[in-house]
Protein backbone atom coordinates (compact mmCIF):
# COMPACT_ATOMS: atom_id res chain seq x y z
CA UNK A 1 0.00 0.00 0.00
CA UNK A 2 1.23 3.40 -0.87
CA UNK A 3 1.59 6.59 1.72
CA UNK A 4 -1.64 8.20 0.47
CA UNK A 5 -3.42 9.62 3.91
CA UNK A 6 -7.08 10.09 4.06
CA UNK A 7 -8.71 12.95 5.68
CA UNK A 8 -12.12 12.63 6.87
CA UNK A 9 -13.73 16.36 8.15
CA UNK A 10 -17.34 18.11 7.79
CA UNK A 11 -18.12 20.51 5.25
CA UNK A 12 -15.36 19.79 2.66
CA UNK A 13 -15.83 19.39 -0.68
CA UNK A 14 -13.48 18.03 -3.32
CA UNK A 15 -10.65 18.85 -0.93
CA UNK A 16 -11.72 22.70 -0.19
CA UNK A 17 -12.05 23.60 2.88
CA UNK A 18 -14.25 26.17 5.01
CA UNK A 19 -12.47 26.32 8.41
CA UNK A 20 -15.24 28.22 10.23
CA UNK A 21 -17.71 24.24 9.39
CA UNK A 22 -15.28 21.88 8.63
CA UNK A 23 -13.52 20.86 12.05
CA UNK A 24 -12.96 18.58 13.16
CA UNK A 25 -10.61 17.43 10.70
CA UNK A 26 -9.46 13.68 11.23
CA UNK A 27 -6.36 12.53 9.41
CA UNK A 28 -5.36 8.94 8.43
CA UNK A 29 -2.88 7.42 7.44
CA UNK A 30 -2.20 4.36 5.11
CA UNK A 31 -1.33 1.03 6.76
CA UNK A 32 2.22 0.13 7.41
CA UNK A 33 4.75 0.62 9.46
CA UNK A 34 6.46 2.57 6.87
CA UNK A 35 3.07 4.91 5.67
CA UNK A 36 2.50 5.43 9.41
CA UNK A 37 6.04 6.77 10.47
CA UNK A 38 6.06 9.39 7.17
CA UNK A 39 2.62 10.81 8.59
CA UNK A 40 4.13 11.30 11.89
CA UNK A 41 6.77 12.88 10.37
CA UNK A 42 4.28 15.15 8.11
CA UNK A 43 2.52 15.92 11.10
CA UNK A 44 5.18 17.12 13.61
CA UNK A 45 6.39 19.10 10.42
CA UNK A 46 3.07 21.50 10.04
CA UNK A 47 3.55 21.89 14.25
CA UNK A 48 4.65 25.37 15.57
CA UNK A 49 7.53 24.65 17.83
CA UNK A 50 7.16 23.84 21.72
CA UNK A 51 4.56 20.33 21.19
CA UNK A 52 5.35 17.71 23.51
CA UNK A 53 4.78 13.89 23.01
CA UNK A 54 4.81 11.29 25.10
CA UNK A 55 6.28 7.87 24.50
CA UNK A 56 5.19 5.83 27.53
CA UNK A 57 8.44 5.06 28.55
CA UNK A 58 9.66 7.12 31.70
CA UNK A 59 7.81 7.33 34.71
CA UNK A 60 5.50 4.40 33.87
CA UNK A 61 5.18 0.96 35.71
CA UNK A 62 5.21 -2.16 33.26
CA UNK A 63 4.62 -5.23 35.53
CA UNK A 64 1.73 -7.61 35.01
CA UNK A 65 -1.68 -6.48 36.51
CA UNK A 66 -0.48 -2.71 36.99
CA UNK A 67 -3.60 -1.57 35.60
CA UNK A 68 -5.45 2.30 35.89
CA UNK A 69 -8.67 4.04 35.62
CA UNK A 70 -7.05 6.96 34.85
CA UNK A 71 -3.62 7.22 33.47
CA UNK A 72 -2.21 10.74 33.54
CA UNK A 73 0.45 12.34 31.21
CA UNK A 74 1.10 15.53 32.57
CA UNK A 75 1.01 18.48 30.63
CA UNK A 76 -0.23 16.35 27.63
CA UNK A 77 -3.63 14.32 28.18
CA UNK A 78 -5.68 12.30 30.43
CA UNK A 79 -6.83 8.84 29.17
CA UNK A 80 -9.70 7.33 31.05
CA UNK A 81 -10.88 4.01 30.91
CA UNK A 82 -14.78 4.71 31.21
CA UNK A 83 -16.70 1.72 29.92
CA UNK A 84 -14.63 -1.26 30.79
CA UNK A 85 -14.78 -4.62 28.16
CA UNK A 86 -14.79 -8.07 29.13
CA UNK A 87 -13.56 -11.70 28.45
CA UNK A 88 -11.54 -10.83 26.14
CA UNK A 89 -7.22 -11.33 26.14
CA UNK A 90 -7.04 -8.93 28.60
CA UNK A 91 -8.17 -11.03 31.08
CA UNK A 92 -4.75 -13.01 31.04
CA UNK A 93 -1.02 -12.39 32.13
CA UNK A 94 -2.26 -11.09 35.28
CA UNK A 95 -4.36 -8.10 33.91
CA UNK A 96 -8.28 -7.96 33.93
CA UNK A 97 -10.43 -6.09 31.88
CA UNK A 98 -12.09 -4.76 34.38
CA UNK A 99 -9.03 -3.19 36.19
CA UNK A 100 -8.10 -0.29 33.50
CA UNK A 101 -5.95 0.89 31.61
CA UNK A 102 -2.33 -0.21 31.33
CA UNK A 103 1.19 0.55 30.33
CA UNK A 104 2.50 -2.91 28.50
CA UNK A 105 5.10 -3.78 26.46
CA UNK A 106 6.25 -7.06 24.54
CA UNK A 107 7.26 -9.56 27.85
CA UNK A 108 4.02 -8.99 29.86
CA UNK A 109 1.18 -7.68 27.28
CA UNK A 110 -1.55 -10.50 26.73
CA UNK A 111 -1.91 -9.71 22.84
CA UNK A 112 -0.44 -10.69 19.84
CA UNK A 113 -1.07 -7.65 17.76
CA UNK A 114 -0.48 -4.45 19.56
CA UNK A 115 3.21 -3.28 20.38
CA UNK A 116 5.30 -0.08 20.57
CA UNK A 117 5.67 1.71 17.52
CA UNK A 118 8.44 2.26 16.06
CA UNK A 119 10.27 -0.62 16.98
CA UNK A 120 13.40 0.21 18.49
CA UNK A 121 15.57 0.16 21.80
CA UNK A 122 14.39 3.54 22.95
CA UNK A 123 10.74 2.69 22.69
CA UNK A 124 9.32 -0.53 24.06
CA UNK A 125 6.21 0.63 25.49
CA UNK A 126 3.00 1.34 24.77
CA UNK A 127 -0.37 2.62 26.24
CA UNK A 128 -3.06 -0.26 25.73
CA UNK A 129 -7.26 0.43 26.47
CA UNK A 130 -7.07 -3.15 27.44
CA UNK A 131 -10.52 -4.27 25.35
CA UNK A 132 -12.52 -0.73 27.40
CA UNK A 133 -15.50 -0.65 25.27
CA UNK A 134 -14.96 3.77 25.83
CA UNK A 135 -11.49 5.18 26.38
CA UNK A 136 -11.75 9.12 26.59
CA UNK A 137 -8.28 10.99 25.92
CA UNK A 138 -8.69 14.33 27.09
CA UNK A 139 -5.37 17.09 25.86
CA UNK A 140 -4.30 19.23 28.43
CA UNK A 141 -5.37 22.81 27.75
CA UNK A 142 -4.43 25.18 24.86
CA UNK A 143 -3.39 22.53 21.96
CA UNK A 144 -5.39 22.44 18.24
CA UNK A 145 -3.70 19.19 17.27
CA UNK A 146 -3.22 15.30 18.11
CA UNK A 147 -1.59 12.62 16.49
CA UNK A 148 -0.50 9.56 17.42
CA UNK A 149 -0.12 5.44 16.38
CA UNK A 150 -2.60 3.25 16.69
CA UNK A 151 -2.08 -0.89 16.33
CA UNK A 152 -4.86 -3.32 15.88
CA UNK A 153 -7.31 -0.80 15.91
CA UNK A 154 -10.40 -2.53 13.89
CA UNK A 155 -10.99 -6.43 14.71
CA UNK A 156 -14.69 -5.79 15.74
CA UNK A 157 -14.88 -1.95 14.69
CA UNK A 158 -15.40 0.74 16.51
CA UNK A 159 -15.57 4.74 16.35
CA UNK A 160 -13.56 7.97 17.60
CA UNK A 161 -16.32 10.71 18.88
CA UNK A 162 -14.56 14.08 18.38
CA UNK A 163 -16.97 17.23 19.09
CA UNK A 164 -20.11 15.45 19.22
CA UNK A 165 -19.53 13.72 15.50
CA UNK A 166 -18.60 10.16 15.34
CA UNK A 167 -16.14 9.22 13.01
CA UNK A 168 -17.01 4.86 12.18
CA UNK A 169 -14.07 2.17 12.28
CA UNK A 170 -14.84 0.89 9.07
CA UNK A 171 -14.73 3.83 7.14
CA UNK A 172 -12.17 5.02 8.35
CA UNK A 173 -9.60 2.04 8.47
CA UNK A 174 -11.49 -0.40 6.39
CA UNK A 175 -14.36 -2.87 6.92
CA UNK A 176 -12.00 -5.65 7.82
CA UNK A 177 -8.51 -5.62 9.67
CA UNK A 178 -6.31 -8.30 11.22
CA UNK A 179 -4.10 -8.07 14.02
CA UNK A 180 -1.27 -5.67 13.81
CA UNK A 181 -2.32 -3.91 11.55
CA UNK A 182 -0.88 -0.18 12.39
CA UNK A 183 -1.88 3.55 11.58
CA UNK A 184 -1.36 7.19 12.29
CA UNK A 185 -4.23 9.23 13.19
CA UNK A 186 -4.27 13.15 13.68
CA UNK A 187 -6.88 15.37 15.44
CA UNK A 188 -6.83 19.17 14.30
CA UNK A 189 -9.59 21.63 15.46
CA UNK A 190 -9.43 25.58 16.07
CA UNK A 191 -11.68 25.27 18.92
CA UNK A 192 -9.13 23.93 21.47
CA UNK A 193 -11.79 22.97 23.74
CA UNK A 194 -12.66 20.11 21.22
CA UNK A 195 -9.46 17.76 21.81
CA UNK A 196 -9.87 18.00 25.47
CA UNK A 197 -12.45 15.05 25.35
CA UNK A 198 -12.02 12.77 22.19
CA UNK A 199 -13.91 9.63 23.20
CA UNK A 200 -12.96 6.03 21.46
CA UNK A 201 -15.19 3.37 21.18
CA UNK A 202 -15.09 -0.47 20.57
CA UNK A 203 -17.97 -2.46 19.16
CA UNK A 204 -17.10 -5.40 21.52
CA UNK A 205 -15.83 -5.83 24.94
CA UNK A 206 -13.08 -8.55 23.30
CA UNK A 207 -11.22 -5.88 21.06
CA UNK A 208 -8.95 -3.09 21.73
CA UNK A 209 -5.95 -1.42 20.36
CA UNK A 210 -3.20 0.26 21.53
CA UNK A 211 -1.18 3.60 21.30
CA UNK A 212 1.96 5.00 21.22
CA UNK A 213 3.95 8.60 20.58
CA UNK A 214 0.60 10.72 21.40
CA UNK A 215 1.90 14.15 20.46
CA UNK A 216 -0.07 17.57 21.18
CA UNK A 217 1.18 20.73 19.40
CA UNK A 218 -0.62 23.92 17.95
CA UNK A 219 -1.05 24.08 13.84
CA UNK A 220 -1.06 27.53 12.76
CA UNK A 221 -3.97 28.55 11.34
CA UNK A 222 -4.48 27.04 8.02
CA UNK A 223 -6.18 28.60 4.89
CA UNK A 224 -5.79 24.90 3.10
CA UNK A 225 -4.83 21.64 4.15
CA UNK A 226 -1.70 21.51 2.91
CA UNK A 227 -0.60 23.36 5.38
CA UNK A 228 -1.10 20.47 8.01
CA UNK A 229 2.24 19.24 6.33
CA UNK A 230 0.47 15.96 5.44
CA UNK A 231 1.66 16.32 1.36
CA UNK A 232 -1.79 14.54 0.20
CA UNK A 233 -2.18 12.30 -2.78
CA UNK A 234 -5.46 11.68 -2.24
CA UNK A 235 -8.57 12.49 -0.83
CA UNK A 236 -11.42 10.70 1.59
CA UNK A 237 -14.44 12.42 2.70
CA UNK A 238 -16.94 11.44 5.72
CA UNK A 239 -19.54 12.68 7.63
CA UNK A 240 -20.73 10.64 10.78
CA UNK A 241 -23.23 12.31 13.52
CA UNK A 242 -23.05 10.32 16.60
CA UNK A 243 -25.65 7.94 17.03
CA UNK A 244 -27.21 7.30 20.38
């Protein structure tokens, strides 16, 4: 697959943009290690200087059954385990699904297809929802823009809420994914109040993902979207209201 990255947002047409109704604006990239790393890149490029990303690695314990509600990067986000899952993986190694979130990497995580992205001696860990049917992350105050990886992110589907609209799994990732399958996603919205609650959802208590590198930043204030540094080839265009 190539490094084309779709961008999903309200109120765009044919790639033209009206920033006063089309935010949120929800950024994917193609699958692969290699398509997910060059939208990171892309991303921190269209950042103004001072954003601040955390890698999971200092300051967190990774020991089976360390498990949180509430896991708390300071400075960057909140995530919150709010609806737990259930009989899924997660109840192994230790963990449960009902205890939280947790911290994992490769010698104690119960799955197969989530790990620390990218790969290398400096980062081994990752944050996992551990199969929570809602995970909210909320950014710490005065940031316009996410981004971060996501692995294994579709087995059962699934949907981000951002501002009240729901953005669906399948579109945005495809209809069917295996394990490991890997991604970067990025969050821009003027309203800063918007990223400090974007809720994700699983369609089953058995399936989760995981993330790693969450990085929060300010974009300047774009008059197009190429100046979210994300070089498109091509477009994709979705509107999802939540559903109740």
């Amino acid at each position: 697959m190539g490094l084309t990255t779709k961008v999903f947002a309200t109120g765009m047409l044919l790639g033209v943009c009206s920033w006063a109704s089309a935010l949120p604006v929800l950024t994917v990239s193609a699958e692969g290690s290699a398509a997910a790393q060059a939208a990171q890149t892309a991303f921190l490029g269209s950042l103004q200087g001072g954003y601040l990303t955390e890698d999971f690695e200092t300051g967190y314990t990774v020991a089976s059954g360390a498990q949180s509600a509430v896991i708390t990067s300071t400075g960057i986000a909140t995530f919150t385990r709010v609806v737990a899952g259930s009989g899924g993986a997660c109840d192994n190694n230790g963990y449960s699904c009902a205890n939280g979130l947790a911290v994992l990497d490769s010698s104690v995580s119960p799955f197969s297809g989530r790990f620390s992205i990218p790969t290398d001696a400096d980062n081994t860990n990752w944050l996992d929802s551990m199969d929570a049917r809602e995970m909210s992350i909320g950014v710490d105050t005065g940031y316009n823009a996410l981004g971060f990886f996501m692995t294994d992110p579709n087995d059962a589907g699934g949907r981000f809420d951002i501002g009240g609209l729901g953005f669906n799994f399948a579109d945005i990732f495809g209809s069917s994914l295996g394990s490991g399958k890997q991604f970067y996603i990025s969050i821009y919205d003027a309203d800063v109040s918007t990223l400090a609650s974007v809720s994700v959802f699983s369609n089953a208590s058995g399936d989760g993902y995981g993330i790693d590198q969450l990085t929060v930043g300010k974009v300047p204030e774009p008059g197009t979207l190429a100046l979210l540094g994300l070089g498109l080839a091509g477009l994709g265009i979705s509107r999802r209201r939540k559903h109740a």
